[in-house]
N, C-alpha and C. Protein backbone atom coordinates (compact mmCIF):
# COMPACT_ATOMS: atom_id res chain seq x y z
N UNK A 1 71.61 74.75 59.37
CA UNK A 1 70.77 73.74 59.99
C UNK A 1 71.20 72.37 59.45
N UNK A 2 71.61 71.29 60.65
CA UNK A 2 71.99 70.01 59.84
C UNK A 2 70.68 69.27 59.56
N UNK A 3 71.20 68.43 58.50
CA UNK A 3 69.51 67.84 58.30
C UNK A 3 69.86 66.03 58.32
N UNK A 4 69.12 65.64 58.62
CA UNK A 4 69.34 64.28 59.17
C UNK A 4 68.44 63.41 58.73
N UNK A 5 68.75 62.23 57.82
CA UNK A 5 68.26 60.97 57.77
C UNK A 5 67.37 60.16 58.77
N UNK A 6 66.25 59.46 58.57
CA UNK A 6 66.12 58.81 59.32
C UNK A 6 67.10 58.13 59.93
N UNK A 7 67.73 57.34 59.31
CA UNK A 7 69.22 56.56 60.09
C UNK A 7 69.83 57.33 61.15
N UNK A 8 70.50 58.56 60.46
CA UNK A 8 71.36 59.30 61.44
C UNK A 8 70.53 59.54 62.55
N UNK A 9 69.40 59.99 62.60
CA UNK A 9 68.71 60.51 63.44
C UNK A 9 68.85 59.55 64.53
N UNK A 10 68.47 57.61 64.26
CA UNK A 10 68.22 57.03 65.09
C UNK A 10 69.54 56.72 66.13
N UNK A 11 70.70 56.75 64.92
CA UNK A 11 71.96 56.20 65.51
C UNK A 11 72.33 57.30 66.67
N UNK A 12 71.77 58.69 66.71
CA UNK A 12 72.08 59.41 67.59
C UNK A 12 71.15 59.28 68.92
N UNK A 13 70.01 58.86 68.91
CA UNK A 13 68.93 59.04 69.59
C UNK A 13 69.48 58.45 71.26
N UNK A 14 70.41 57.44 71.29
CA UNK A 14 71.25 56.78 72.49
C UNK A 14 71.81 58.36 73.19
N UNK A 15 72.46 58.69 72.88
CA UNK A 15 72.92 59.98 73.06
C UNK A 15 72.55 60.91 73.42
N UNK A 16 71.32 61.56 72.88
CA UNK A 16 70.55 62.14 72.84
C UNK A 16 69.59 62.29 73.81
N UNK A 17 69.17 60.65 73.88
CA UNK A 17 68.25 60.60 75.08
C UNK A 17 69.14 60.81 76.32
N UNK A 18 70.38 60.80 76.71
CA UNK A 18 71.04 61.12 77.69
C UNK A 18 71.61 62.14 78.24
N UNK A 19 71.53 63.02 77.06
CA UNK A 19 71.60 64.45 76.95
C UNK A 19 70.12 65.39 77.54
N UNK A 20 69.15 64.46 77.10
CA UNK A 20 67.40 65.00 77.36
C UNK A 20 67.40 64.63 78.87
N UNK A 21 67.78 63.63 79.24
CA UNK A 21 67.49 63.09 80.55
C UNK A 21 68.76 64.30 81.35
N UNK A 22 69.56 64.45 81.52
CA UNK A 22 70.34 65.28 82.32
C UNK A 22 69.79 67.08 82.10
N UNK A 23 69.37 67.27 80.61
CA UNK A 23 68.17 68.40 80.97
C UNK A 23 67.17 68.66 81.63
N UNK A 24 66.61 67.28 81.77
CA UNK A 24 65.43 67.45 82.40
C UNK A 24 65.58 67.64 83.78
N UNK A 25 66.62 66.94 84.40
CA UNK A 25 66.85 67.12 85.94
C UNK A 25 67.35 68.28 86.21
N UNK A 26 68.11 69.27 85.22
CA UNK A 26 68.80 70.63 85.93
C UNK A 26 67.83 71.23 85.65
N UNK A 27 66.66 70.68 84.80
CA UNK A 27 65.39 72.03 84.82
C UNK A 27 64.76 71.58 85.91
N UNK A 28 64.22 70.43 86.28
CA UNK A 28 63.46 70.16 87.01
C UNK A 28 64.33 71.45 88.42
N UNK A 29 65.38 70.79 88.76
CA UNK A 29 66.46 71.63 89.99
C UNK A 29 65.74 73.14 89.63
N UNK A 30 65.95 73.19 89.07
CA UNK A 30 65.84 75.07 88.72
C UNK A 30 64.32 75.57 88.98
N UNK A 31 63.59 74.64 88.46
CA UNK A 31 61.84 74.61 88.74
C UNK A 31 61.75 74.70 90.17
N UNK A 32 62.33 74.18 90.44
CA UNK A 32 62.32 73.98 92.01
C UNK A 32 62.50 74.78 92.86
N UNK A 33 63.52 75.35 92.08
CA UNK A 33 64.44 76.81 93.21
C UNK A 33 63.34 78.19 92.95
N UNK A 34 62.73 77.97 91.73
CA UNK A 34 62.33 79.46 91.05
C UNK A 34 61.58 79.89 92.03
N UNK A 35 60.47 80.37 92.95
CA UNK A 35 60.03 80.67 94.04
C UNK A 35 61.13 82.06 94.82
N UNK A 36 62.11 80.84 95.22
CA UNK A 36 62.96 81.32 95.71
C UNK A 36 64.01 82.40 95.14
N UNK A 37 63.81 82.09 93.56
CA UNK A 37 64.52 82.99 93.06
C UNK A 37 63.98 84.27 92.32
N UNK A 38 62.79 83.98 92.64
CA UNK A 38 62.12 85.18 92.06
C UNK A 38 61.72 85.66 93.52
N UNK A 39 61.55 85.64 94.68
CA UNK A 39 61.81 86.45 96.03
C UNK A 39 63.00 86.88 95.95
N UNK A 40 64.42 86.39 95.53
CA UNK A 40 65.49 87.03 95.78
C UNK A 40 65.72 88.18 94.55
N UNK A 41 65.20 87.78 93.61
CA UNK A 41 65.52 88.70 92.36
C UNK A 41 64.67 89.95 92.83
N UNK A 42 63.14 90.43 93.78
CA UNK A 42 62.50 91.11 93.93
C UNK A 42 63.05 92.31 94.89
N UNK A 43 63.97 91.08 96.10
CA UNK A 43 64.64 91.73 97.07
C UNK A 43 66.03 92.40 96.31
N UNK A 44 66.45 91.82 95.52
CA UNK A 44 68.06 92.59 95.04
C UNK A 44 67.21 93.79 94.49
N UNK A 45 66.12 94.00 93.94
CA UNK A 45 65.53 95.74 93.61
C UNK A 45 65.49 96.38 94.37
N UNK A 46 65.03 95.68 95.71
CA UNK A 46 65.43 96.62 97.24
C UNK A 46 66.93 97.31 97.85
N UNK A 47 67.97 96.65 97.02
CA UNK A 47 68.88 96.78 97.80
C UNK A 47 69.49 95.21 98.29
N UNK A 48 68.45 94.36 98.33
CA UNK A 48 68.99 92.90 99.37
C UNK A 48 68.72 91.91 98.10
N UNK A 49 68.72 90.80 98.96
CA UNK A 49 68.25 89.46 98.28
C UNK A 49 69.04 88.59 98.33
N UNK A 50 69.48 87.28 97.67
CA UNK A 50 70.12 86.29 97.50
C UNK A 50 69.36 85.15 98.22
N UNK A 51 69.61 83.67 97.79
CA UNK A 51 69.08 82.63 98.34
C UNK A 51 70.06 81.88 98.79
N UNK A 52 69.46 81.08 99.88
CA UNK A 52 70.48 80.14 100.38
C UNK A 52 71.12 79.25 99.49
N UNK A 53 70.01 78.51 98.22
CA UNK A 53 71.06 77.64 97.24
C UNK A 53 71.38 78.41 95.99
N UNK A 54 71.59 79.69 96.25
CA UNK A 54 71.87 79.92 95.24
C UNK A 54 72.91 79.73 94.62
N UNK A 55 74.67 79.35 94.76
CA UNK A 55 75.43 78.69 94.38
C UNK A 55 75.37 77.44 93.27
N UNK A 56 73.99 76.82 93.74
CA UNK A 56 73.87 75.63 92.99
C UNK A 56 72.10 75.82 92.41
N UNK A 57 71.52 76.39 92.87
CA UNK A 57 71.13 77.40 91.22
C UNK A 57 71.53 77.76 90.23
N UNK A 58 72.48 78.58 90.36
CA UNK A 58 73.23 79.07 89.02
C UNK A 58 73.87 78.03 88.66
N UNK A 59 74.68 76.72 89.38
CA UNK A 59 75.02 76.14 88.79
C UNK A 59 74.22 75.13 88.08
N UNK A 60 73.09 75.27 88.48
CA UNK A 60 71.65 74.24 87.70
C UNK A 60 71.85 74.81 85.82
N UNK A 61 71.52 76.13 86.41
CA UNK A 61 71.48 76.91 85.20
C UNK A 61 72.50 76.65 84.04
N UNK A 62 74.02 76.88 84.77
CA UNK A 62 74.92 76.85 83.67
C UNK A 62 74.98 75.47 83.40
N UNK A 63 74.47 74.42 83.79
CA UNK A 63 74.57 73.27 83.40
C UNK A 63 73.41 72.66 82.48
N UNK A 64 72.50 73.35 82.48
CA UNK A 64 71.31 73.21 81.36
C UNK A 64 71.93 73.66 80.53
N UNK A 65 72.17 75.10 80.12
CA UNK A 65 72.77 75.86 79.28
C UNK A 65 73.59 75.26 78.57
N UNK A 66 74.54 74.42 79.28
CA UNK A 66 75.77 73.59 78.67
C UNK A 66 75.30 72.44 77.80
N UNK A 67 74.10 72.29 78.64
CA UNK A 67 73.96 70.61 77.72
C UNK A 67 72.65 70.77 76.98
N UNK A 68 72.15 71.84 77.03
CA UNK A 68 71.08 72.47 75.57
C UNK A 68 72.20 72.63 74.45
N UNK A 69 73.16 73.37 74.66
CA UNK A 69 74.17 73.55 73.81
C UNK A 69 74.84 72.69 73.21
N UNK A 70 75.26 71.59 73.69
CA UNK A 70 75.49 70.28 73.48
C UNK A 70 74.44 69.82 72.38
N UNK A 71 73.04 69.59 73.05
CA UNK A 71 72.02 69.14 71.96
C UNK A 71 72.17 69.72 70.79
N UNK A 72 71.94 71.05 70.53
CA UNK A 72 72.32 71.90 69.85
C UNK A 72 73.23 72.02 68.64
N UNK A 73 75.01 71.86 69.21
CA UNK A 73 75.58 71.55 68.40
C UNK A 73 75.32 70.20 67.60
N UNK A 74 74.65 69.10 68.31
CA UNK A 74 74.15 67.97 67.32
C UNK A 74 73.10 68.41 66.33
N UNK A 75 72.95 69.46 66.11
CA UNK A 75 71.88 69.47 65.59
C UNK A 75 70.57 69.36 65.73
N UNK A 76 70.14 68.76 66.62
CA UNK A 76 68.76 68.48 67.70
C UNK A 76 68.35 70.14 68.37
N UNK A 77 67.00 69.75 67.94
CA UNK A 77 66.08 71.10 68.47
C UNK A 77 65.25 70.46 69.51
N UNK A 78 65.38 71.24 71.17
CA UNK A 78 64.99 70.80 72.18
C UNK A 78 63.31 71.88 72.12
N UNK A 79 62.21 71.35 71.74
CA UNK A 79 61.25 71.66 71.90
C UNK A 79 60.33 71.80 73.15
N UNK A 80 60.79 70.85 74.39
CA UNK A 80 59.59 71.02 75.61
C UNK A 80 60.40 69.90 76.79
N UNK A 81 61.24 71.09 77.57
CA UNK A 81 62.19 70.46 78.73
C UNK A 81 61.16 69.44 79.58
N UNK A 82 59.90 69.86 79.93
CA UNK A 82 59.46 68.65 81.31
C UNK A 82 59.41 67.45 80.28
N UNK A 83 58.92 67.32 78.84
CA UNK A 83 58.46 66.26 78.01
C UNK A 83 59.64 65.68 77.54
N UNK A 84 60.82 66.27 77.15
CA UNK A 84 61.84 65.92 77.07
C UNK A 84 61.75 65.92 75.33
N UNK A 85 60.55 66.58 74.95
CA UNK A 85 60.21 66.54 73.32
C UNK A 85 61.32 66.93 72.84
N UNK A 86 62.04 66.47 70.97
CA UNK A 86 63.14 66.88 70.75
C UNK A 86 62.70 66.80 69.08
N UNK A 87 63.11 67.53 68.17
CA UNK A 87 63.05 67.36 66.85
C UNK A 87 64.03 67.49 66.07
N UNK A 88 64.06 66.30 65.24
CA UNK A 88 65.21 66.33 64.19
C UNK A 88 64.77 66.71 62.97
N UNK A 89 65.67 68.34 62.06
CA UNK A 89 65.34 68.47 61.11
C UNK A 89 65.40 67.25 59.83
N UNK A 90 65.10 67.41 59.22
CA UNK A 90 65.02 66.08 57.93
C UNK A 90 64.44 66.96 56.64
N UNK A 91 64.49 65.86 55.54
CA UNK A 91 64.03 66.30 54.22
C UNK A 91 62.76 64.96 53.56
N UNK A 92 61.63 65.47 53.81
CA UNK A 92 60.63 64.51 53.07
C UNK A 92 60.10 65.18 51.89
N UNK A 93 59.87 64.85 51.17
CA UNK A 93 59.50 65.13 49.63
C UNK A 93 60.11 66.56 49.05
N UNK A 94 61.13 66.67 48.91
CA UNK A 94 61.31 68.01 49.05
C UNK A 94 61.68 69.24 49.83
N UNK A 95 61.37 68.70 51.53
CA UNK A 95 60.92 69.56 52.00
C UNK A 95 61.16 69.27 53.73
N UNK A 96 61.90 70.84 54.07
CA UNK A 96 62.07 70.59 55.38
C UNK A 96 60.74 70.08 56.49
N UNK A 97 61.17 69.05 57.03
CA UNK A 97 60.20 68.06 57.66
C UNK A 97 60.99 67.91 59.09
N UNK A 98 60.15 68.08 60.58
CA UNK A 98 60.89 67.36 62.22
C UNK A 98 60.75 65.84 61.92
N UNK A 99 61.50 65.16 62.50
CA UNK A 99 61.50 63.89 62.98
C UNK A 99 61.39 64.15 64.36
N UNK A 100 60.32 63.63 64.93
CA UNK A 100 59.84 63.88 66.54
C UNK A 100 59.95 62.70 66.90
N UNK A 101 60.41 62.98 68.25
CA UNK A 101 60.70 62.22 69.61
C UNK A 101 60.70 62.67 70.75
N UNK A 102 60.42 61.90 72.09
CA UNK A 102 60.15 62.44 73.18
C UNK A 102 60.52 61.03 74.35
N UNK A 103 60.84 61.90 75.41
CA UNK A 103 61.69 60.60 76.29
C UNK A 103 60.21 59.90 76.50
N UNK A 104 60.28 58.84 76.96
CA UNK A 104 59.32 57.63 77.01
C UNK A 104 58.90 56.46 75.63
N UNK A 105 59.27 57.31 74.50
CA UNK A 105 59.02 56.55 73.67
C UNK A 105 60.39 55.45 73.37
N UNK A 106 60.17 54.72 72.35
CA UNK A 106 61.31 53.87 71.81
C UNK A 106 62.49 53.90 71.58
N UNK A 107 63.37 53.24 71.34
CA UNK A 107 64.69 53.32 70.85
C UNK A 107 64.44 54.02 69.30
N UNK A 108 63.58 53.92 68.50
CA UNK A 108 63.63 54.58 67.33
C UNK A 108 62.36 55.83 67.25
N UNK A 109 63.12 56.60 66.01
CA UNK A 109 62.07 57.19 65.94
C UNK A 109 60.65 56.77 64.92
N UNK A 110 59.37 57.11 65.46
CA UNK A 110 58.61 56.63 64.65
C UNK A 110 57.69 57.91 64.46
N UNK A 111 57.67 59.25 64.24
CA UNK A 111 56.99 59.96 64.24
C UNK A 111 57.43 61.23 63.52
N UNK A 112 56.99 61.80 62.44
CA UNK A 112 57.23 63.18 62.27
C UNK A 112 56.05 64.03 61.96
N UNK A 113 56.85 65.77 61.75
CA UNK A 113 55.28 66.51 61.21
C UNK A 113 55.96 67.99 60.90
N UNK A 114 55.35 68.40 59.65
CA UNK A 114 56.11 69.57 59.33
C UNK A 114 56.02 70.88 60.06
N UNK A 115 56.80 71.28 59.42
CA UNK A 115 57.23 72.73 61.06
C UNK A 115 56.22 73.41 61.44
N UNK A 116 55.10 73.59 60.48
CA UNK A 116 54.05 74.72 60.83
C UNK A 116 53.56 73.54 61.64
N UNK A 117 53.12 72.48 61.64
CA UNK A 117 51.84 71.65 62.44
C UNK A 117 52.27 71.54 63.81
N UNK A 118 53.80 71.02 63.93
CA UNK A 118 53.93 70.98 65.51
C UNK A 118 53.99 69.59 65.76
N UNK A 119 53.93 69.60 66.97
CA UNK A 119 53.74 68.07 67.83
C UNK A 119 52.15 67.89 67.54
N UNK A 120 51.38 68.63 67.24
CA UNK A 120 49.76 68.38 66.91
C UNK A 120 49.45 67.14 65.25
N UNK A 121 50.51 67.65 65.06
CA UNK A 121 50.71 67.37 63.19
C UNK A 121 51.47 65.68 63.01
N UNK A 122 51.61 65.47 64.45
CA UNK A 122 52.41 64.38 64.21
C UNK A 122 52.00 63.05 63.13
N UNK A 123 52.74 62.24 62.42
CA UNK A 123 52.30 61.04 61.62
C UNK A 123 53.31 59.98 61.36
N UNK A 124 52.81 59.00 61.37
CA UNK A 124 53.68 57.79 61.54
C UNK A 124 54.75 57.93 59.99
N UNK A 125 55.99 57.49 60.76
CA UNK A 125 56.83 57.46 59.51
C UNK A 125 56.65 56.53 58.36
């Protein structure tokens, strides 16, 4: 697990947020299709199924996949795709601590809360 400075954290957050924003739209895509893809997944038990977009379904899919992975290898833990919530591990007193962020807020981060509390636990840095 990388663990990250306030600093590092912020200098990545440009990035990051552009990485969150292109998740959010191949989930949103995929939200969209699911209906449809859970009728076709019901019908392939029959024997049939498939959807008309499904081509670019799956490609919704492998393209979230890709760029969760992406987040990922930065080190960034993607907590809540519609919110775009994201947490950076860190070290406060000792002790593994998130640095939380979420698209809408600022260029910096101003919020953390330790792992058991959650986004509930949040407190100003």
């Amino acid at each position: 697990m990388k663990i990250f400075s306030v600093e590092e954290a912020n200098s990545l957050l440009p990035a990051v947020r552009d990485l969150v924003r292109k998740i959010q739209r191949a989930h949103a895509q995929i939200i969209s299709q699911e209906s449809n893809a859970k009728l076709a997944a019901e019908f392939a038990e029959q024997g049939g199924g498939g959807i008309a977009s499904g081509v670019q379904y799956a490609a919704n899919l492998i393209d979230m996949t890709s760029l969760v992975g992406e987040l990922e290898a930065l080190g960034v833990q993607l907590k809540d795709f519609s919110r775009g919530l994201i947490d950076f591990p860190s070290l406060r007193d000792g002790r593994v601590v998130l640095l939380c962020w979420q698209l809408g807020e600022g260029d910096r981060l101003e919020w953390w809360h330790d792992v058991e509390t959650g986004f509930a636990g949040r407190t100003p840095l």
